[in-house]
PDB file of N, CA and C in Angstrom:
ATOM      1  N   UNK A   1     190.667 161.038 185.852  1.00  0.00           N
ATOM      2  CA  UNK A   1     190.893 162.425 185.525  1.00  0.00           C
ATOM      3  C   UNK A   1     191.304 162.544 184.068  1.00  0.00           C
ATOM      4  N   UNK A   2     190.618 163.776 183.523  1.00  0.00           N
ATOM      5  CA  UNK A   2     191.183 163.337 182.095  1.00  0.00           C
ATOM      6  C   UNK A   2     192.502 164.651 182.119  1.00  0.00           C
ATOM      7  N   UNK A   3     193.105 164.967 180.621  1.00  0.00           N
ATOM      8  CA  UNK A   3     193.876 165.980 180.548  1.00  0.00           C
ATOM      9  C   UNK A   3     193.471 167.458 180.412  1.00  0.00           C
ATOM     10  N   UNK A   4     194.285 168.437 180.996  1.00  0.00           N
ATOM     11  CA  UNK A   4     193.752 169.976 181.048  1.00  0.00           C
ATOM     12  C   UNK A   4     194.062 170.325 179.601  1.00  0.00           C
ATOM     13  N   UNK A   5     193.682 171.412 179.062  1.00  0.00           N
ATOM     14  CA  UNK A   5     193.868 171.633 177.538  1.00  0.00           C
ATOM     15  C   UNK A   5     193.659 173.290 177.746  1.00  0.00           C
ATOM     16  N   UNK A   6     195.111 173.902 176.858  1.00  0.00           N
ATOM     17  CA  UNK A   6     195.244 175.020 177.040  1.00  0.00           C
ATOM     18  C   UNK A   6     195.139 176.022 175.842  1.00  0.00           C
ATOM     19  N   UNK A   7     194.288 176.930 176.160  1.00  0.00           N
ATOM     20  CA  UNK A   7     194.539 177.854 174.643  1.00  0.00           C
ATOM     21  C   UNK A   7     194.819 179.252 174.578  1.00  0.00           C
ATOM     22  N   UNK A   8     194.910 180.160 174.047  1.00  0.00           N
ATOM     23  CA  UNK A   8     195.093 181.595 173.973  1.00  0.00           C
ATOM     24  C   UNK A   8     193.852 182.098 173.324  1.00  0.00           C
ATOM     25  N   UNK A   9     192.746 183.058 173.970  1.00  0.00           N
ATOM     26  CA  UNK A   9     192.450 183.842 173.548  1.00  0.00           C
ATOM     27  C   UNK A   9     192.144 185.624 173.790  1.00  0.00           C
ATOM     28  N   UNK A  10     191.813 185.913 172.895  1.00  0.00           N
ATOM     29  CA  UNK A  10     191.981 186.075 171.455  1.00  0.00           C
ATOM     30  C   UNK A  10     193.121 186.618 171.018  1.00  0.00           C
ATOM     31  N   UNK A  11     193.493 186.085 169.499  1.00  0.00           N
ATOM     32  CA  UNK A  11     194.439 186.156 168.616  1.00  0.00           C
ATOM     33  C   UNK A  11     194.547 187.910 168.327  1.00  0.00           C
ATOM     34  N   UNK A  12     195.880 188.540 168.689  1.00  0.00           N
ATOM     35  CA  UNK A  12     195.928 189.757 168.053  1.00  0.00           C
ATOM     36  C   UNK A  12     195.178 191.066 168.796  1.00  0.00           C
ATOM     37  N   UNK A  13     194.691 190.352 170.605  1.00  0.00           N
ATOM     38  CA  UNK A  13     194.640 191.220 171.374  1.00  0.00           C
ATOM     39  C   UNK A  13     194.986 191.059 172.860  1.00  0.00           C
ATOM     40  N   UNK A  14     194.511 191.362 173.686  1.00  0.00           N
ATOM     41  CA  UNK A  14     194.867 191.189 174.930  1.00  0.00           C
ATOM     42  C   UNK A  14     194.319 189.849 175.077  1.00  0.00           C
ATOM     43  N   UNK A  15     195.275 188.584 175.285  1.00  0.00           N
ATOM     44  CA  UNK A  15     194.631 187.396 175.682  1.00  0.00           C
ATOM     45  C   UNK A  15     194.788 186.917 176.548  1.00  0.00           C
ATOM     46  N   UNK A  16     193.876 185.951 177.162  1.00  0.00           N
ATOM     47  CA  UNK A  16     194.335 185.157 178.522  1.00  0.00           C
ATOM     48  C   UNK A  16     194.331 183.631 177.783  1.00  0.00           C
ATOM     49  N   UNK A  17     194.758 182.696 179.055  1.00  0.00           N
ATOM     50  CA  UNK A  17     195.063 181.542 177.985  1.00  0.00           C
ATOM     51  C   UNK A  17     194.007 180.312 179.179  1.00  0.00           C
ATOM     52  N   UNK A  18     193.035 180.048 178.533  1.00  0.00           N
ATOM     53  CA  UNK A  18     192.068 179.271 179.560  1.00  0.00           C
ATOM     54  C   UNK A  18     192.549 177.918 179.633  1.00  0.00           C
ATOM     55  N   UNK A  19     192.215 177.154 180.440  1.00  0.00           N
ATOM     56  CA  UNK A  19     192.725 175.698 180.888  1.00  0.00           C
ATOM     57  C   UNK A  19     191.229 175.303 180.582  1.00  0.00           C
ATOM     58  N   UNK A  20     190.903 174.071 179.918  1.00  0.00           N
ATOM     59  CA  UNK A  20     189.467 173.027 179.934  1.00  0.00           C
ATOM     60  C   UNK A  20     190.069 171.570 180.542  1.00  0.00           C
ATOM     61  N   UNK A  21     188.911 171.568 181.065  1.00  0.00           N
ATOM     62  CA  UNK A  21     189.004 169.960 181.577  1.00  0.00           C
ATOM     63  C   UNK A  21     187.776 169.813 181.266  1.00  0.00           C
ATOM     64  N   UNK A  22     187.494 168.238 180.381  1.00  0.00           N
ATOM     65  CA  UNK A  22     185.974 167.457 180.905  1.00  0.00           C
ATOM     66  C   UNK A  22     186.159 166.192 181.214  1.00  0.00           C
ATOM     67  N   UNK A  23     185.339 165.917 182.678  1.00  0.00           N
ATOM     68  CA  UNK A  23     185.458 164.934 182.906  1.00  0.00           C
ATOM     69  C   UNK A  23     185.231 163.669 182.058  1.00  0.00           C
ATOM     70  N   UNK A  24     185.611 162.383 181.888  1.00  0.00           N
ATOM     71  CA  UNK A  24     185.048 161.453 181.199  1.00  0.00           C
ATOM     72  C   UNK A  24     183.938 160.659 181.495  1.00  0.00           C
ATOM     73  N   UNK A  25     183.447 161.195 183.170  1.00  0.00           N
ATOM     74  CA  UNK A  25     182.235 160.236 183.112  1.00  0.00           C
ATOM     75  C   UNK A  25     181.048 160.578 182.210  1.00  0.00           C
ATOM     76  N   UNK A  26     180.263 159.286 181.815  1.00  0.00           N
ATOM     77  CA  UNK A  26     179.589 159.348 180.430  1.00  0.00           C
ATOM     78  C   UNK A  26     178.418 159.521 181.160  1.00  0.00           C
ATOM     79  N   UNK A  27     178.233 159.847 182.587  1.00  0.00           N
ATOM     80  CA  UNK A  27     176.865 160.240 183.191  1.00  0.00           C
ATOM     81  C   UNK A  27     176.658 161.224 183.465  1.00  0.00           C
ATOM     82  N   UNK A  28     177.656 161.814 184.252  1.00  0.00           N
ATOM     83  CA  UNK A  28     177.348 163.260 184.396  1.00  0.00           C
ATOM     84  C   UNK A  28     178.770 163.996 184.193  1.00  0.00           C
ATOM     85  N   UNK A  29     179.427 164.162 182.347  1.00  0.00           N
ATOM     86  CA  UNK A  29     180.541 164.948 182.169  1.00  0.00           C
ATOM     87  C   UNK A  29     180.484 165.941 183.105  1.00  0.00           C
ATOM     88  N   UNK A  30     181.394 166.681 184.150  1.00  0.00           N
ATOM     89  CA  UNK A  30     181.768 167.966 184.340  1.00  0.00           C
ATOM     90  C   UNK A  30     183.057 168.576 183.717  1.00  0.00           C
ATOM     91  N   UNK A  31     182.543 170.143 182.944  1.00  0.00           N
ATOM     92  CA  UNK A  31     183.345 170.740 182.649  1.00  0.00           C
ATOM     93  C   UNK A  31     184.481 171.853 183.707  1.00  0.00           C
ATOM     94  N   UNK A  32     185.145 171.726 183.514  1.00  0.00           N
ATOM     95  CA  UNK A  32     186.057 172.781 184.207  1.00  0.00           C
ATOM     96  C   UNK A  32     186.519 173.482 183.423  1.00  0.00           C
ATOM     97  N   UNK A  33     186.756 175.005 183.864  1.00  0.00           N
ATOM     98  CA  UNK A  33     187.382 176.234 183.612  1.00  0.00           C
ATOM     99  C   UNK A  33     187.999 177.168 184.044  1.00  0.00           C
ATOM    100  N   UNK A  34     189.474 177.089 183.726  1.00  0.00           N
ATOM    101  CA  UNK A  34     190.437 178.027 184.966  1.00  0.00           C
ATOM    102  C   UNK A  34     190.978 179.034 183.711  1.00  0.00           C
ATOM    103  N   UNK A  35     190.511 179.845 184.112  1.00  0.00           N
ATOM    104  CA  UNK A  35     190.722 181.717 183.498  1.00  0.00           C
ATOM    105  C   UNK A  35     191.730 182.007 184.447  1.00  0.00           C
ATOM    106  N   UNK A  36     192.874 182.997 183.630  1.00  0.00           N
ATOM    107  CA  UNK A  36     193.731 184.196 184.442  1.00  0.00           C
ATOM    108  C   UNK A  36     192.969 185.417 184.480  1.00  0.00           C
ATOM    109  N   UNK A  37     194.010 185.367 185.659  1.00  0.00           N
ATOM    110  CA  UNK A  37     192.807 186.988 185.688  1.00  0.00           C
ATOM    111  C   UNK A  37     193.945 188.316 185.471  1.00  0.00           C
ATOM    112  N   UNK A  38     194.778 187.837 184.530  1.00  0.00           N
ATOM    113  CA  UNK A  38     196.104 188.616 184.620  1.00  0.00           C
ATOM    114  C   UNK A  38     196.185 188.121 182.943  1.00  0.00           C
ATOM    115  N   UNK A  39     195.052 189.249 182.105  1.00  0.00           N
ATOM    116  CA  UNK A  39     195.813 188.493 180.683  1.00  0.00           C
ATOM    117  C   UNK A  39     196.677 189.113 180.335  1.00  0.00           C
ATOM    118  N   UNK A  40     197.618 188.895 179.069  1.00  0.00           N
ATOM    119  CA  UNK A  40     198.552 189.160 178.281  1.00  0.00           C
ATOM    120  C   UNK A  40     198.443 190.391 177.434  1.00  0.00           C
ATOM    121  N   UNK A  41     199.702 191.338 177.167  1.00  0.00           N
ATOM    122  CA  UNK A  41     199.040 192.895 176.804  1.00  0.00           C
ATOM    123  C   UNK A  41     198.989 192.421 175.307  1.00  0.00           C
ATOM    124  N   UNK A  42     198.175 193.129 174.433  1.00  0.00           N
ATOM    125  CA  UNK A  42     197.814 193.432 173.449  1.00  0.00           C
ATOM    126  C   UNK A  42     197.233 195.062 173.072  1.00  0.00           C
ATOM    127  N   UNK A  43     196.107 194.904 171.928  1.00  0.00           N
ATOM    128  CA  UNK A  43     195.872 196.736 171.860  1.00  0.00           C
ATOM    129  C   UNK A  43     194.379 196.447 171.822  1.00  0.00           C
ATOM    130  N   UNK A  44     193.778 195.823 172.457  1.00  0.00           N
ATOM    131  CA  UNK A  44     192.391 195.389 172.382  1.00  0.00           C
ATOM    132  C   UNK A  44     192.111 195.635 173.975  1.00  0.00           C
ATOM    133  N   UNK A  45     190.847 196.971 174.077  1.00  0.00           N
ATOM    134  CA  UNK A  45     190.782 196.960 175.717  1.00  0.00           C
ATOM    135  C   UNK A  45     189.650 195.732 175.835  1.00  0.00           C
ATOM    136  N   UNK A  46     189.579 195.502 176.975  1.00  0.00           N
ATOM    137  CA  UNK A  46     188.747 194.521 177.576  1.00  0.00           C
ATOM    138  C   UNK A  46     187.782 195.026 178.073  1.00  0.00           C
ATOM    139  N   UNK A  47     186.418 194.132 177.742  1.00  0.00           N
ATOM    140  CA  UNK A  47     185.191 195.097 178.143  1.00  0.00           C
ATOM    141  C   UNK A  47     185.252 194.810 179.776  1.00  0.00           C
ATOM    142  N   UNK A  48     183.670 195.539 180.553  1.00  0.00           N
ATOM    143  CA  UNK A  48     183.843 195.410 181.696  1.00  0.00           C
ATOM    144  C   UNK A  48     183.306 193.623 182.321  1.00  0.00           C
ATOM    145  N   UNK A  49     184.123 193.621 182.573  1.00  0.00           N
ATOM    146  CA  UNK A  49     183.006 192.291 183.233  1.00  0.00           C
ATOM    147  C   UNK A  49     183.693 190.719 182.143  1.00  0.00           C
ATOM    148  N   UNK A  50     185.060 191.227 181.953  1.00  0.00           N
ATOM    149  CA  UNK A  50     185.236 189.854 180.714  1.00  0.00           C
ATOM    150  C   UNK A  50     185.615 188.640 181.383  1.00  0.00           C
ATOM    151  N   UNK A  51     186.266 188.464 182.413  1.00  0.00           N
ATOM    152  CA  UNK A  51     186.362 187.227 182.744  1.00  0.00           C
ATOM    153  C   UNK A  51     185.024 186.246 182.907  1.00  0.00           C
ATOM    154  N   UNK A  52     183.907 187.242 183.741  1.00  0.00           N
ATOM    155  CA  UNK A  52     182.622 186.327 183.902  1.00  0.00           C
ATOM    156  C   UNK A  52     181.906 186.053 181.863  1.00  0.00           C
ATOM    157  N   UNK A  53     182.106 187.069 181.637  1.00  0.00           N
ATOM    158  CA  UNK A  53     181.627 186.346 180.167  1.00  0.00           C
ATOM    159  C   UNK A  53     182.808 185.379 179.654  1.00  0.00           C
ATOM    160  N   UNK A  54     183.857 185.507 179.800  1.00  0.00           N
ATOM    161  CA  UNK A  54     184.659 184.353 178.941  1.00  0.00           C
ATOM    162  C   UNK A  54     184.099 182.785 179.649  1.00  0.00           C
ATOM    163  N   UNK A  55     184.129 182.936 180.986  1.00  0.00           N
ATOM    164  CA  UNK A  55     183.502 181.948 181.500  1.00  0.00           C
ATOM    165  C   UNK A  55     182.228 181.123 181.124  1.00  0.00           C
ATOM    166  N   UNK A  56     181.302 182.037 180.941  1.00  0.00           N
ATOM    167  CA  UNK A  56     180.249 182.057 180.575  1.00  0.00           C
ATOM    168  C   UNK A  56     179.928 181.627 178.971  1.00  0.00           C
ATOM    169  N   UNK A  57     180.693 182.204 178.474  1.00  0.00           N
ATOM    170  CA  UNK A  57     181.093 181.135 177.033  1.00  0.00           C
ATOM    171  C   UNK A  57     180.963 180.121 176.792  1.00  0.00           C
ATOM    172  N   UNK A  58     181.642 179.269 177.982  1.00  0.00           N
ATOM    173  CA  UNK A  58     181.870 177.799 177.826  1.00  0.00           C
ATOM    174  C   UNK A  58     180.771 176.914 178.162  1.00  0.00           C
ATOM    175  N   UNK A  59     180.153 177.901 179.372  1.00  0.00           N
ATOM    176  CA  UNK A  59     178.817 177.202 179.616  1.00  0.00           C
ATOM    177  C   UNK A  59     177.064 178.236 179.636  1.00  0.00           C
ATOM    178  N   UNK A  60     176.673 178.784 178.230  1.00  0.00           N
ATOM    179  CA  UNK A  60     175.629 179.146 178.050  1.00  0.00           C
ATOM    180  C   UNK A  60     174.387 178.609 178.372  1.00  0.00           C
ATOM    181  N   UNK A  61     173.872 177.298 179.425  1.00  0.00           N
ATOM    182  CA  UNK A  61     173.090 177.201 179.619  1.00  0.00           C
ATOM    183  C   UNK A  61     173.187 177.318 181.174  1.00  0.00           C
ATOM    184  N   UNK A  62     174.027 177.692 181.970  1.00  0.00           N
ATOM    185  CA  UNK A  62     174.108 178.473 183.456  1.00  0.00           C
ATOM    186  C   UNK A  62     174.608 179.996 183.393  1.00  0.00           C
ATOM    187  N   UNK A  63     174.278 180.426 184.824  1.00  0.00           N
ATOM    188  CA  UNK A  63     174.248 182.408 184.870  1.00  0.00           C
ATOM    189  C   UNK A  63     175.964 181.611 185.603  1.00  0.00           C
ATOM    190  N   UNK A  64     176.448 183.108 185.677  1.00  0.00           N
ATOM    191  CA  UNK A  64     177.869 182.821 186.826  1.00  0.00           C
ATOM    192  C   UNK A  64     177.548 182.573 188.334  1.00  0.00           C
ATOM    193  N   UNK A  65     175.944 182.536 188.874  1.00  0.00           N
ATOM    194  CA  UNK A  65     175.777 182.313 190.348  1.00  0.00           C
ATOM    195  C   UNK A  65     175.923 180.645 190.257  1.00  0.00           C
ATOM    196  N   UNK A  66     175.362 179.976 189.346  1.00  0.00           N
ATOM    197  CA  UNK A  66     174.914 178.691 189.785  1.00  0.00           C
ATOM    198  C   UNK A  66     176.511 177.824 189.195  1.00  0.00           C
ATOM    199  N   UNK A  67     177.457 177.879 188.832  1.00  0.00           N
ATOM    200  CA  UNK A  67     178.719 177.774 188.907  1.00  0.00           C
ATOM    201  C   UNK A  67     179.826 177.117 190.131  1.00  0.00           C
ATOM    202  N   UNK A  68     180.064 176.294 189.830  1.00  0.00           N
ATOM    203  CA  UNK A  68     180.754 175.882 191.202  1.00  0.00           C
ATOM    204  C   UNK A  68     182.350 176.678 190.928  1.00  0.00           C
ATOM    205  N   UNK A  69     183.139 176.696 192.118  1.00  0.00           N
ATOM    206  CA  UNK A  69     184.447 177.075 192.095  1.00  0.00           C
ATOM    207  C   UNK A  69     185.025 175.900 191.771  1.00  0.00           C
ATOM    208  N   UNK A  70     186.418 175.715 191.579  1.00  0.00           N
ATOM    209  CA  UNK A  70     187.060 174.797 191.594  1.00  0.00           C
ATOM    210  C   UNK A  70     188.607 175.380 191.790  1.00  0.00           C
ATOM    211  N   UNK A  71     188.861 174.330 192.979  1.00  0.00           N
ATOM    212  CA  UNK A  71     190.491 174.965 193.128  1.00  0.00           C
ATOM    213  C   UNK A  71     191.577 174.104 193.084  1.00  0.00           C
ATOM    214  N   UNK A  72     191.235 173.504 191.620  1.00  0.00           N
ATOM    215  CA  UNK A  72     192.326 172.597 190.795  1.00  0.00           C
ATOM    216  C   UNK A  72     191.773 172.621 189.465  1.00  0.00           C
ATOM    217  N   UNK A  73     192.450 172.205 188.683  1.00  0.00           N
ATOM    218  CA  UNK A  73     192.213 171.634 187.566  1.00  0.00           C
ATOM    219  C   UNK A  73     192.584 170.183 186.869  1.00  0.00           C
ATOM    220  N   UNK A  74     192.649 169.049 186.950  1.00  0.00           N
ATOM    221  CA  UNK A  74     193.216 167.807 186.327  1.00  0.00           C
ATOM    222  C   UNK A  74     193.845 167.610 187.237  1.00  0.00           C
ATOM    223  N   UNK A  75     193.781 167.698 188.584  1.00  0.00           N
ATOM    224  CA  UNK A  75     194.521 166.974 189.559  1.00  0.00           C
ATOM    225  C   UNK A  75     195.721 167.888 189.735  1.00  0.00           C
ATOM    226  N   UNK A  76     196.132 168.852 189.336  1.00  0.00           N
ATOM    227  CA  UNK A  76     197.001 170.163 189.940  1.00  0.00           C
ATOM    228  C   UNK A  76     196.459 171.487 190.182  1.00  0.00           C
ATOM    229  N   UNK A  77     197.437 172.144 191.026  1.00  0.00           N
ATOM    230  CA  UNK A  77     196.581 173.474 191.587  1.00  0.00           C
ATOM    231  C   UNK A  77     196.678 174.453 190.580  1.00  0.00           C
ATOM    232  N   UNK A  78     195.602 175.408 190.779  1.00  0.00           N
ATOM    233  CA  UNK A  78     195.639 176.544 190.021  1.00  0.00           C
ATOM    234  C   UNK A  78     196.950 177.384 189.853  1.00  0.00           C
ATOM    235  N   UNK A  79     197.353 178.115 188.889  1.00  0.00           N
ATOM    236  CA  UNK A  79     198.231 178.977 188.507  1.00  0.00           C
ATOM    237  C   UNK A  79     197.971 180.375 189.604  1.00  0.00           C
ATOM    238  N   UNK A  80     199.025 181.281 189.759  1.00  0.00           N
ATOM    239  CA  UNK A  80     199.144 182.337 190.283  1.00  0.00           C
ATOM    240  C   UNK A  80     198.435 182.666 189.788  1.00  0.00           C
ATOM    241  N   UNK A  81     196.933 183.919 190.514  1.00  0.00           N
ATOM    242  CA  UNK A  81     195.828 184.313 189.615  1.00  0.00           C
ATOM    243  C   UNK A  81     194.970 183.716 189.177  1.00  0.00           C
ATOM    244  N   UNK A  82     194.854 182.572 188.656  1.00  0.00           N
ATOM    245  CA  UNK A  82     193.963 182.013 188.234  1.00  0.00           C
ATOM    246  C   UNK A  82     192.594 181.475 189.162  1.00  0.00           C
ATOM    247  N   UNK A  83     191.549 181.673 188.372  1.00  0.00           N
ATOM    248  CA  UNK A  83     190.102 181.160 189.126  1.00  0.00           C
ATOM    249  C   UNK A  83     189.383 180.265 188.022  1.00  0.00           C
ATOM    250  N   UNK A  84     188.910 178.946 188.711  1.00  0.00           N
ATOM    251  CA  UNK A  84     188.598 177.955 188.261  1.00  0.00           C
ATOM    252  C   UNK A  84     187.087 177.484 188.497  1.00  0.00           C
ATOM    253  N   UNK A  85     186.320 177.344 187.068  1.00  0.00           N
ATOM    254  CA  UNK A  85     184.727 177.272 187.772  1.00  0.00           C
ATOM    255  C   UNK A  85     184.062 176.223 186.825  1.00  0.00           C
ATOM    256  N   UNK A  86     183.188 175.024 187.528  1.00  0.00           N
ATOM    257  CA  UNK A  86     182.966 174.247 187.020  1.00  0.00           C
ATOM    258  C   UNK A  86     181.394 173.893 186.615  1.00  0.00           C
ATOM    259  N   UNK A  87     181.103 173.193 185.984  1.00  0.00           N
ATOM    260  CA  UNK A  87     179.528 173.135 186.138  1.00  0.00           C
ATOM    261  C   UNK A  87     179.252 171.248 184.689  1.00  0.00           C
ATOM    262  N   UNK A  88     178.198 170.832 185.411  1.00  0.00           N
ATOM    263  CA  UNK A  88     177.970 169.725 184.144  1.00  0.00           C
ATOM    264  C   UNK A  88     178.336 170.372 182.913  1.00  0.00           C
ATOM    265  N   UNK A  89     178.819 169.253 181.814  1.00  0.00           N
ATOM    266  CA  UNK A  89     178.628 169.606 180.536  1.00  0.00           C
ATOM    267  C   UNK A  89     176.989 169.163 179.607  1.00  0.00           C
ATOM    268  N   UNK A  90     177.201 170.308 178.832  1.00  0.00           N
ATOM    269  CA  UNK A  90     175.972 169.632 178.556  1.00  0.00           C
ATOM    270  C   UNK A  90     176.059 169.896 176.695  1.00  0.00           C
TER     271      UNK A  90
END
């Protein structure tokens, strides 16, 4: 298992703070991605539909159907709120 890695975005508006994991196998990396679904106030509204695009960010060569769930991240459970979705890296 490798380590989860946490960030805030975006700077200077309403942010949520995503968790990454990639796996280390050198055959088939999988990425993981655990979004809140409860971001942080700022003065920036949120368009409709932002969690599936923030998601979708990370992995531009899948839609949000073909996406697996995941209900951990790095070997601990998800945060209150949080939804976790994985797919190869590529």
């Amino acid at each position: 298992m490798g380590l989860a890695h946490n960030a805030s975005l975006p700077a200077g508006g309403p942010s949520t703070r995503p968790q990454l994991l990639r796996d280390s196998d050198d055959q088939a990396p999988l990425l993981t991605v655990a979004i809140s679904s409860r971001p942080l106030p700022g003065v920036v509204a949120l368009v409709s539909q932002w969690q599936a695009r923030l998601v979708l960010a990370f992995f531009p060569a899948d839609d949000f159907a073909t996406l697996s769930v995941a209900n951990e991240i790095g070997g601990q459970p998800l945060e209150a709120g949080e939804s976790a979705y994985c797919s190869f890296a590529r």
